[in-house]
N, C-alpha and C. Protein backbone atom coordinates (compact mmCIF):
# COMPACT_ATOMS: atom_id res chain seq x y z
N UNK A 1 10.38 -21.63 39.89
CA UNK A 1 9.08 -21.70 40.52
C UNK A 1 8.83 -23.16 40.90
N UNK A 2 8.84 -23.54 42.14
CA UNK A 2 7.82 -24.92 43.04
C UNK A 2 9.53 -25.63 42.24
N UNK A 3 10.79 -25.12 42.07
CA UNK A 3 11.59 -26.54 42.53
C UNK A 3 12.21 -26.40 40.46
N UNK A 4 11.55 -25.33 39.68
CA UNK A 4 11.70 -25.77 38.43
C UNK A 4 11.91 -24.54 37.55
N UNK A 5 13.10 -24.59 36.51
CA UNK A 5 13.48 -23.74 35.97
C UNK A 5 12.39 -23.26 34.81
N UNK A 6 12.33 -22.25 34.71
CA UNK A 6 11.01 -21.52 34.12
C UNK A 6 11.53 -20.86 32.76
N UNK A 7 11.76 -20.98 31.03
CA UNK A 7 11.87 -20.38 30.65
C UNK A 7 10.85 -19.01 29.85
N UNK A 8 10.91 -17.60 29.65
CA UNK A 8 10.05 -16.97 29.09
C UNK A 8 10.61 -16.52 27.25
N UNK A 9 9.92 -17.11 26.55
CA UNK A 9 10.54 -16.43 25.00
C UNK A 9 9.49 -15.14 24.89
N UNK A 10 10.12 -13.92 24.95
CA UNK A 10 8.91 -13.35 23.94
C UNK A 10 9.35 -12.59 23.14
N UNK A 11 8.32 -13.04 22.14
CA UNK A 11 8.65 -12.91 20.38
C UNK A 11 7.44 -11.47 20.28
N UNK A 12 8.34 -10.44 19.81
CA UNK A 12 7.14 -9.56 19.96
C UNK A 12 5.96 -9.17 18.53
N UNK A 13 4.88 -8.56 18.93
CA UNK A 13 3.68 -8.52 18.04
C UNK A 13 3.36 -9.45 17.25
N UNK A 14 3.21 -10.54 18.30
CA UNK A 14 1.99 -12.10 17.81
C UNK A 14 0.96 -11.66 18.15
N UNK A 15 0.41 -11.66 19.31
CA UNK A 15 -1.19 -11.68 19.24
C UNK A 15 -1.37 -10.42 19.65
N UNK A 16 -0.65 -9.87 20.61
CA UNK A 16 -0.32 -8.83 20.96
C UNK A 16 1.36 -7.97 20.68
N UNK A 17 1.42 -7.20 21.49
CA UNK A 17 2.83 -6.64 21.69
C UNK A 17 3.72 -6.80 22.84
N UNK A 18 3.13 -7.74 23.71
CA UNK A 18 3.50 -7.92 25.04
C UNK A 18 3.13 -9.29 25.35
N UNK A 19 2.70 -10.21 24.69
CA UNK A 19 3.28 -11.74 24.86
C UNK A 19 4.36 -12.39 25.12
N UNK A 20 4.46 -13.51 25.77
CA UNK A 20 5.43 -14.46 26.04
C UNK A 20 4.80 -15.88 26.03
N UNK A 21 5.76 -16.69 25.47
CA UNK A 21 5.66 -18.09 25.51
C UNK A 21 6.44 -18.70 26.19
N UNK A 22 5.97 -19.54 27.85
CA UNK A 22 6.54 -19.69 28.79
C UNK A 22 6.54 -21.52 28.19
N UNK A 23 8.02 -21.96 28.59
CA UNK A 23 8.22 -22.91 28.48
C UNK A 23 8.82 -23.80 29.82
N UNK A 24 8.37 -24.86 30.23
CA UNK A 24 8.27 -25.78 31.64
C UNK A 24 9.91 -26.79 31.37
N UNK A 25 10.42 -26.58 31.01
CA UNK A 25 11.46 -27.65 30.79
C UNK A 25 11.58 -29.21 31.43
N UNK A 26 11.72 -29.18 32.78
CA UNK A 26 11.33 -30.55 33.68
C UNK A 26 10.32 -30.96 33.56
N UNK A 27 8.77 -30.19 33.28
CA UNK A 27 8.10 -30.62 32.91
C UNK A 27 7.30 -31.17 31.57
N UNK A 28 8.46 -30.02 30.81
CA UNK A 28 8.11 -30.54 28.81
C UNK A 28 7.06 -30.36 29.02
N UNK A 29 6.69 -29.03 29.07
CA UNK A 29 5.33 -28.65 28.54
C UNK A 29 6.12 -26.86 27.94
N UNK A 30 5.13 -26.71 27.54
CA UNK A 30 4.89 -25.13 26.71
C UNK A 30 3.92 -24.43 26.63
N UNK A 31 3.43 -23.39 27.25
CA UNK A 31 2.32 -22.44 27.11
C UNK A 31 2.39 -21.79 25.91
N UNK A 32 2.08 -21.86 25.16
CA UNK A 32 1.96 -20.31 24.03
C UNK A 32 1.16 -19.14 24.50
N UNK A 33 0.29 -19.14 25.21
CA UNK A 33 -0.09 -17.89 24.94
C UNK A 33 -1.38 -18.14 24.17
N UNK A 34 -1.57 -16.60 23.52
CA UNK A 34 -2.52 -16.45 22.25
C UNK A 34 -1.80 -16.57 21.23
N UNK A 35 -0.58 -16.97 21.12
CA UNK A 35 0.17 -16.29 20.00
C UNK A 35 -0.64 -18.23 19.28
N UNK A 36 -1.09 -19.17 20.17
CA UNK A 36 -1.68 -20.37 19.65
C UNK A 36 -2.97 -20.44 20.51
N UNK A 37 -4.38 -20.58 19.44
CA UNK A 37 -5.54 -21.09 19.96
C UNK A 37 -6.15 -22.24 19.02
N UNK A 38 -6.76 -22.48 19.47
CA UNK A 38 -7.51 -24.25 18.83
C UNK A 38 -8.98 -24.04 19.02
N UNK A 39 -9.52 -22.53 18.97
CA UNK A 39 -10.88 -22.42 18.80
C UNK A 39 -11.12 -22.26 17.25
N UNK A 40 -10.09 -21.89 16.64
CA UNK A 40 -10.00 -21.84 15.59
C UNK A 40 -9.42 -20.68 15.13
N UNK A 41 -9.84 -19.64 13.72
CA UNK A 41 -8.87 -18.21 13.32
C UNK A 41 -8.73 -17.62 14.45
N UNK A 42 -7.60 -17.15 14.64
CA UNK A 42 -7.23 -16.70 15.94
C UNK A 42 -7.51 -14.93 15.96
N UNK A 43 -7.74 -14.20 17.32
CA UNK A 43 -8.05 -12.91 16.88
C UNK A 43 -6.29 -12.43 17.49
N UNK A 44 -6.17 -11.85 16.94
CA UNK A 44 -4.80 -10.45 16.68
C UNK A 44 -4.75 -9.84 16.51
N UNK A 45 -4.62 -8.84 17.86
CA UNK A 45 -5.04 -7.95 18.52
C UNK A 45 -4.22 -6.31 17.67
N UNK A 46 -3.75 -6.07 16.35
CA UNK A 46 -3.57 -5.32 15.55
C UNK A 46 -3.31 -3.88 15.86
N UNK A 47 -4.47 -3.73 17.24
CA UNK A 47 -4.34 -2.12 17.44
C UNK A 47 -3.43 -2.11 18.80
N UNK A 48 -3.36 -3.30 19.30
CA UNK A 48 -2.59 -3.63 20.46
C UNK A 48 -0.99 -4.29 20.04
N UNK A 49 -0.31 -4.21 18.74
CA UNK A 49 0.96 -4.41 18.25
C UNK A 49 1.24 -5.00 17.43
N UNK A 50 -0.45 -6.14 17.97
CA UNK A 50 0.01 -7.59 17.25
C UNK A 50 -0.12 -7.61 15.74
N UNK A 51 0.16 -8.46 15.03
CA UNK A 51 0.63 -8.61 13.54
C UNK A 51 0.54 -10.05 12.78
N UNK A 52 -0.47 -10.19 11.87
CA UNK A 52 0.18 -12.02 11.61
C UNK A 52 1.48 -12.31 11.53
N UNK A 53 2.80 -11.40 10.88
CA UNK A 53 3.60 -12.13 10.55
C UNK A 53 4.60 -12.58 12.14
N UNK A 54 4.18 -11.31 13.17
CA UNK A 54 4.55 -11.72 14.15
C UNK A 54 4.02 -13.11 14.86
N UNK A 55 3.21 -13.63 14.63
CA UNK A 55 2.43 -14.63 15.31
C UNK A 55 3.39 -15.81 15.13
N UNK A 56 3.07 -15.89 13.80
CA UNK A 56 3.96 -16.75 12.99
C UNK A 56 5.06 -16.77 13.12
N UNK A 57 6.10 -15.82 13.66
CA UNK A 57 7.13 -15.69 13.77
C UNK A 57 7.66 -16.82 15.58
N UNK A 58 6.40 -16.51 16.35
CA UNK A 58 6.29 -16.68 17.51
C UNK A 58 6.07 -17.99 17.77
N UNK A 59 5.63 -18.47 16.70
CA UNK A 59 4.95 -20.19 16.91
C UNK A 59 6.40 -20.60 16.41
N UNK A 60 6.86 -20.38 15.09
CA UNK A 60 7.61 -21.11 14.29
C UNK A 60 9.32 -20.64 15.58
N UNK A 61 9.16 -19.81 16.02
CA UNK A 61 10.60 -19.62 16.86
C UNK A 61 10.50 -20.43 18.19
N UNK A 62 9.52 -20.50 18.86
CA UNK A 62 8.92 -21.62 19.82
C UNK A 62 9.02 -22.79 19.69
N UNK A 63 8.72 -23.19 18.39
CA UNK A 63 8.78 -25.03 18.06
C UNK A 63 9.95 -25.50 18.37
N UNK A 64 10.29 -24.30 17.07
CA UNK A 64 12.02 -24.42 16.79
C UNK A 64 13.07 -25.09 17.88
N UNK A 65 12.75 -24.16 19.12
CA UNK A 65 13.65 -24.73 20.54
C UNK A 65 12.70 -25.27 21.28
N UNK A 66 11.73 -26.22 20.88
CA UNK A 66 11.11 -26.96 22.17
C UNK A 66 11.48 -28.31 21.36
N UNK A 67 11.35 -29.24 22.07
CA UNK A 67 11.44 -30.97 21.88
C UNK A 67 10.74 -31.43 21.48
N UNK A 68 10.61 -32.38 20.38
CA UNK A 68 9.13 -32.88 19.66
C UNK A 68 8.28 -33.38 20.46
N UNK A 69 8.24 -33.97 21.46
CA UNK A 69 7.52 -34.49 22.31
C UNK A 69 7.00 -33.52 23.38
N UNK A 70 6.95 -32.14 22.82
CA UNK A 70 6.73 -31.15 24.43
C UNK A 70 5.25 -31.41 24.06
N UNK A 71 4.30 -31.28 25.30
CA UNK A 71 3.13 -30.62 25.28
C UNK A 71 2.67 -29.55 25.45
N UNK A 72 1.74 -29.28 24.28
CA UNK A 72 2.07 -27.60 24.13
C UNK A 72 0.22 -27.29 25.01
N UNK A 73 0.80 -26.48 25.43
CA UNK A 73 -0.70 -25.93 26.04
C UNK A 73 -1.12 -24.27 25.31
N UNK A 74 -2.60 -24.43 24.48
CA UNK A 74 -2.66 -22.81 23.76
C UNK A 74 -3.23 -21.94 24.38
N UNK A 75 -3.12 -21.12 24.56
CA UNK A 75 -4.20 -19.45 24.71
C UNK A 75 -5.47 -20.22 25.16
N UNK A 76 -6.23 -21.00 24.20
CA UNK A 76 -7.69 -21.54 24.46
C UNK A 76 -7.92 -22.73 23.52
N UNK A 77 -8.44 -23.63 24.01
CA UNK A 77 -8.36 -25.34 23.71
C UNK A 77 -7.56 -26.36 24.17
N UNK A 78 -7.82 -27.42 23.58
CA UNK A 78 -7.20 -28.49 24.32
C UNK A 78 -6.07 -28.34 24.08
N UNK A 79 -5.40 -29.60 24.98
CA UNK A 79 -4.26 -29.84 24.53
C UNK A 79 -3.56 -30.12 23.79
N UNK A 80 -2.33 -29.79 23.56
CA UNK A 80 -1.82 -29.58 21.70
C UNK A 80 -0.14 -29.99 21.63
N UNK A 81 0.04 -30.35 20.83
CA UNK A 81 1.34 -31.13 20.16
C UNK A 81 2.16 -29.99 19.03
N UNK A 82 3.44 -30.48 19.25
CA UNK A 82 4.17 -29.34 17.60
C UNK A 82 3.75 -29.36 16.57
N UNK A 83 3.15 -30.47 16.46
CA UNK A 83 2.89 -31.11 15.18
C UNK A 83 1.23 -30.27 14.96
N UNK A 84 0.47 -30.02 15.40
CA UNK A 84 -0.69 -29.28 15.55
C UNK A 84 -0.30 -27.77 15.35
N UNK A 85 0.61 -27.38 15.77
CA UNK A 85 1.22 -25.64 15.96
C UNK A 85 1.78 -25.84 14.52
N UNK A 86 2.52 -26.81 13.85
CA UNK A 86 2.94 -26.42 12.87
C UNK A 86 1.82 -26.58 11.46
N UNK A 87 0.64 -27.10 12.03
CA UNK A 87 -0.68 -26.90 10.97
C UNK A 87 -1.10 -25.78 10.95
N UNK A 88 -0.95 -25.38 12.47
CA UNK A 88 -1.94 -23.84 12.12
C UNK A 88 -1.07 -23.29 11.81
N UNK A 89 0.32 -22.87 12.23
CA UNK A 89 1.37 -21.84 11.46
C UNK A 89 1.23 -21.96 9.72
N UNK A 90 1.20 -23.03 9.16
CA UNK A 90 0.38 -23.28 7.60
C UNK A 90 -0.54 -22.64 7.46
N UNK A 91 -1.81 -22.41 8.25
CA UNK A 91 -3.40 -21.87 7.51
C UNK A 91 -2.77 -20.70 8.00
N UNK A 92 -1.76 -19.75 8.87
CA UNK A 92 -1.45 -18.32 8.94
C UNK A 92 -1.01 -18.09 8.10
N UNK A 93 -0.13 -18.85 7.06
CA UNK A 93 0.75 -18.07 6.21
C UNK A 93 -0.21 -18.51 4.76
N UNK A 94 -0.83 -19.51 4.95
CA UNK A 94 -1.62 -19.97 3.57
C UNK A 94 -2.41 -18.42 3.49
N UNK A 95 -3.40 -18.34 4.50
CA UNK A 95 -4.41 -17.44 4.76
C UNK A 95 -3.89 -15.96 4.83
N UNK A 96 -2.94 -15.34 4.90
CA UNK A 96 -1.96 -14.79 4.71
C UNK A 96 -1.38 -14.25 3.19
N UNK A 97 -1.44 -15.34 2.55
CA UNK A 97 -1.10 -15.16 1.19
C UNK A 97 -2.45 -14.95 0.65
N UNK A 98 -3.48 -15.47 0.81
CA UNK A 98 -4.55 -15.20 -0.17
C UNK A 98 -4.78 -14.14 0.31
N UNK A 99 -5.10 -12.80 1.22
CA UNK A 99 -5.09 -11.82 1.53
C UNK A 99 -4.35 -11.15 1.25
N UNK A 100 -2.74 -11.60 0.94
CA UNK A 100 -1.89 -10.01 0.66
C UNK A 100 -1.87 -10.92 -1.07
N UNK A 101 -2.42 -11.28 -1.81
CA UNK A 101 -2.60 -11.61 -2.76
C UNK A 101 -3.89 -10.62 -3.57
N UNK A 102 -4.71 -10.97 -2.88
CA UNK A 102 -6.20 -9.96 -3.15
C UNK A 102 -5.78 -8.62 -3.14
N UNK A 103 -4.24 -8.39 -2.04
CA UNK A 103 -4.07 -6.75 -2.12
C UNK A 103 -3.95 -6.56 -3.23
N UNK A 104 -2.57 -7.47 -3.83
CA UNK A 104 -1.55 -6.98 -4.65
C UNK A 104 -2.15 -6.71 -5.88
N UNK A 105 -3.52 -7.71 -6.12
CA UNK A 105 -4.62 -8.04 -7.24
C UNK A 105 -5.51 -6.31 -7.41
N UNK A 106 -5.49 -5.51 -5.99
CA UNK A 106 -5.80 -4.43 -5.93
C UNK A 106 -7.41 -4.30 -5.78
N UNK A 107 -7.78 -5.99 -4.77
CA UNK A 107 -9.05 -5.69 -3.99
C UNK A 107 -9.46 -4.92 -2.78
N UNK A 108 -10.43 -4.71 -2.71
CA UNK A 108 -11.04 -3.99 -1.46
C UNK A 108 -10.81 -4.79 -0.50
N UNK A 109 -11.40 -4.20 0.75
CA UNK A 109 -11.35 -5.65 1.77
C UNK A 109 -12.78 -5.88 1.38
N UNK A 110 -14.31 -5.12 0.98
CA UNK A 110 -15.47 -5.46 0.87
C UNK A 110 -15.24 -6.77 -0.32
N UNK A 111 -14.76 -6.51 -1.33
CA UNK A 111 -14.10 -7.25 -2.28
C UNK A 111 -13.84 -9.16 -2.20
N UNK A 112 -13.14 -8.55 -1.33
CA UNK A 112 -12.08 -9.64 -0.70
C UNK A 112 -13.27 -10.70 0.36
N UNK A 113 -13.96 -9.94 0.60
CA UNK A 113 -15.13 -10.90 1.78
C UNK A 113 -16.09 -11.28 0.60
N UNK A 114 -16.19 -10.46 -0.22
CA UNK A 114 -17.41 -10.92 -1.28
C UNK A 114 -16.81 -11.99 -1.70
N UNK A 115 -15.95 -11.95 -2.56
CA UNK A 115 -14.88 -13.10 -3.48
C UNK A 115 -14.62 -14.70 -1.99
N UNK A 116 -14.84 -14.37 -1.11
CA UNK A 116 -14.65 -15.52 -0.44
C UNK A 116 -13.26 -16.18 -0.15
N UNK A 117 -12.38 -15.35 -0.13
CA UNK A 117 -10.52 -15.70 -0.25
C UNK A 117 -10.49 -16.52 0.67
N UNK A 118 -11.13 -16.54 1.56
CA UNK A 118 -10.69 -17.87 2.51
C UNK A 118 -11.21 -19.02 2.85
N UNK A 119 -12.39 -18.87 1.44
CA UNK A 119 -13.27 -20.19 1.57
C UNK A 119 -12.07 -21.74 1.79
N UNK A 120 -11.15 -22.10 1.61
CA UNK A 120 -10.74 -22.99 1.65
C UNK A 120 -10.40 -23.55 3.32
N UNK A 121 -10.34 -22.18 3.80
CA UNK A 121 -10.10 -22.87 5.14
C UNK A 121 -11.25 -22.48 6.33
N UNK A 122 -12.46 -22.00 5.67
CA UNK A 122 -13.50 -21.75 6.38
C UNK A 122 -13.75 -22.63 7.73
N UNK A 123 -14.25 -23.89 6.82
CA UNK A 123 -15.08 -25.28 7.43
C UNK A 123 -14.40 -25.07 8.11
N UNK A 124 -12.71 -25.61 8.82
CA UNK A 124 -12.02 -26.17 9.56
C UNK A 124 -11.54 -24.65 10.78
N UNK A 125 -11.61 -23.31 10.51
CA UNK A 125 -11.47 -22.20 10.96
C UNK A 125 -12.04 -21.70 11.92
N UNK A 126 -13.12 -21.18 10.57
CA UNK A 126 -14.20 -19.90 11.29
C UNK A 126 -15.32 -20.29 12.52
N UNK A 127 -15.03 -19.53 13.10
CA UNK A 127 -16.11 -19.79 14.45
C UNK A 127 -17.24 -19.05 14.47
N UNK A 128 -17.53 -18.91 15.68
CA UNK A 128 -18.46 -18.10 16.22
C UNK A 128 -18.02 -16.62 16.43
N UNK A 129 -16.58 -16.67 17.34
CA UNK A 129 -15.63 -15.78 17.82
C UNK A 129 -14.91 -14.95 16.23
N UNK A 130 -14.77 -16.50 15.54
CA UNK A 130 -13.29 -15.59 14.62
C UNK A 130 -14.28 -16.05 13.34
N UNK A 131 -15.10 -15.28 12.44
CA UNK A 131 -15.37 -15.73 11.14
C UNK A 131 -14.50 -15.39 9.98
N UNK A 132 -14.72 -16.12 9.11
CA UNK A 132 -13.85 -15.75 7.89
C UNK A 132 -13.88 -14.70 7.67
N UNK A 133 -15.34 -13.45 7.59
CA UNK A 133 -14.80 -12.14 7.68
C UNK A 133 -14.00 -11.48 8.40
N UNK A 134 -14.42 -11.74 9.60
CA UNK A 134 -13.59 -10.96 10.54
C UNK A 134 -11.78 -11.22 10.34
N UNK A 135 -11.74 -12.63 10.10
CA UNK A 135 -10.43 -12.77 9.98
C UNK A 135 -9.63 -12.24 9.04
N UNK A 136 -10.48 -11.98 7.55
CA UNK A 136 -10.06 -11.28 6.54
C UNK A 136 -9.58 -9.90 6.89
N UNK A 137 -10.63 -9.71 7.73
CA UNK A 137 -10.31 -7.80 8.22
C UNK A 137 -9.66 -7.83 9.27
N UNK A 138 -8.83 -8.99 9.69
CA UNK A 138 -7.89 -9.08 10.55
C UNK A 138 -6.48 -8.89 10.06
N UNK A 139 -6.51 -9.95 8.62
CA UNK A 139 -5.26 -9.74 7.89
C UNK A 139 -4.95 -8.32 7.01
N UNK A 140 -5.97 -8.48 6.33
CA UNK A 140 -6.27 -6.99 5.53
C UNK A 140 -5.50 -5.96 6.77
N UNK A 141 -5.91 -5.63 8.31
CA UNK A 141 -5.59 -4.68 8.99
C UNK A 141 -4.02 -4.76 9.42
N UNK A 142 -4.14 -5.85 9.64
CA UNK A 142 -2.21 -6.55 9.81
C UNK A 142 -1.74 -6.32 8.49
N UNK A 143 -1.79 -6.52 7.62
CA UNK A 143 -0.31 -6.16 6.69
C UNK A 143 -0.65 -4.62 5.94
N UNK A 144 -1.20 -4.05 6.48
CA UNK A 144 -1.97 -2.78 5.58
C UNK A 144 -1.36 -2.16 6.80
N UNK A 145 -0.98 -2.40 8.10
CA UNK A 145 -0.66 -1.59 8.98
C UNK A 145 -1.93 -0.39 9.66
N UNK A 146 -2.68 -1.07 9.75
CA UNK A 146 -4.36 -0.44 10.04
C UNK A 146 -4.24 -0.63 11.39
N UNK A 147 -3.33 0.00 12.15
CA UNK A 147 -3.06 0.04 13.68
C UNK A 147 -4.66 0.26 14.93
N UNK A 148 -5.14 1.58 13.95
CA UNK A 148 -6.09 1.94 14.43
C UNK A 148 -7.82 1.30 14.47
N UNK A 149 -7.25 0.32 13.77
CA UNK A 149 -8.49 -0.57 13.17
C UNK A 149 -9.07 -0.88 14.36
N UNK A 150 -10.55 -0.69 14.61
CA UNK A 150 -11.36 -1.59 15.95
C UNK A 150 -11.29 -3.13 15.57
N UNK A 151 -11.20 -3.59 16.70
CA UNK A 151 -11.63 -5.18 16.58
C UNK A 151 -13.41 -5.08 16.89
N UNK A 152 -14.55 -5.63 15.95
CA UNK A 152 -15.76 -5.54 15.62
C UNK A 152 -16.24 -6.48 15.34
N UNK A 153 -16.65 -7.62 16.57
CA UNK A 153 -17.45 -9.15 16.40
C UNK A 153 -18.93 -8.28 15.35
N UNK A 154 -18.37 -9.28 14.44
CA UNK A 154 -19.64 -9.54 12.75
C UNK A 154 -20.12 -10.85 13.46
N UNK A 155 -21.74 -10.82 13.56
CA UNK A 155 -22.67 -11.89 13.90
C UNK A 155 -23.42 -11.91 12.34
């Protein structure tokens, strides 16, 4: 495209089931997609394929073959560095564990929002869009395999 080789990775059920992370080579840049946003907890789209561990799978296989110096461009927010993708791939799998932790503990998801499992990464997270609940009942629906789960903005 315009003179420049275009690569597409897609890593399937990150945000969806039908993502790709287009990478610019001559230009050293990188789109992610949704499979990376910088509004903060990201939504994943669960009934549409997507999956945390796929996400994660999608960021961390992306880095992997791009150049430390690429500029990464996300789904939504500014502009972003590897070094930024490999923080949030951390609060997915941190946030991740305290959720399939609460399973294994044999909480509810009501439980699990009461108890506050993700107070640690609230402040720096939860939005407007993605709150710590919602995100809980994001993970809870991703590794529980809750395909059918609605996605349901909690104000």
């Amino acid at each position: 495209m315009n003179g420049e080789d275009i690569r597409a990775l897609h890593y399937p059920a990150g945000h969806t089931d039908g993502d790709a992370i287009i990478f610019f080579p001559k230009a050293n840049v990188v789109h992610m997609g949704d499979d990376y946003v910088r509004y903060g907890f990201p939504f994943i789209d669960v009934a549409a394929g997507g999956s945390v561990q796929g996400m994660i799978a999608a960021c961390e296989g992306a880095i992997a073959q791009l150049p430390p110096d690429v500029k990464v461009i996300p789904g939504h927010g500014q502009l972003s560095n590897p070094g930024e993708v490999r923080e949030y791939v951390k609060m997915l799998k941190e946030t991740t564990a305290a959720v399939e932790n609460a399973l294994n503990a044999g909480k509810s998801l009501d439980q699990m929002k009461k108890d506050k499992v993700l107070a640690p990464w609230e402040k720096h997270y939860s939005s407007k869009f993605m709150t710590s609940d919602l995100f809980i009942e994001t993970l809870y629906n991703s590794l529980t395999n809750r395909k059918n789960a609605p996605f349901v903005k909690h104000n």
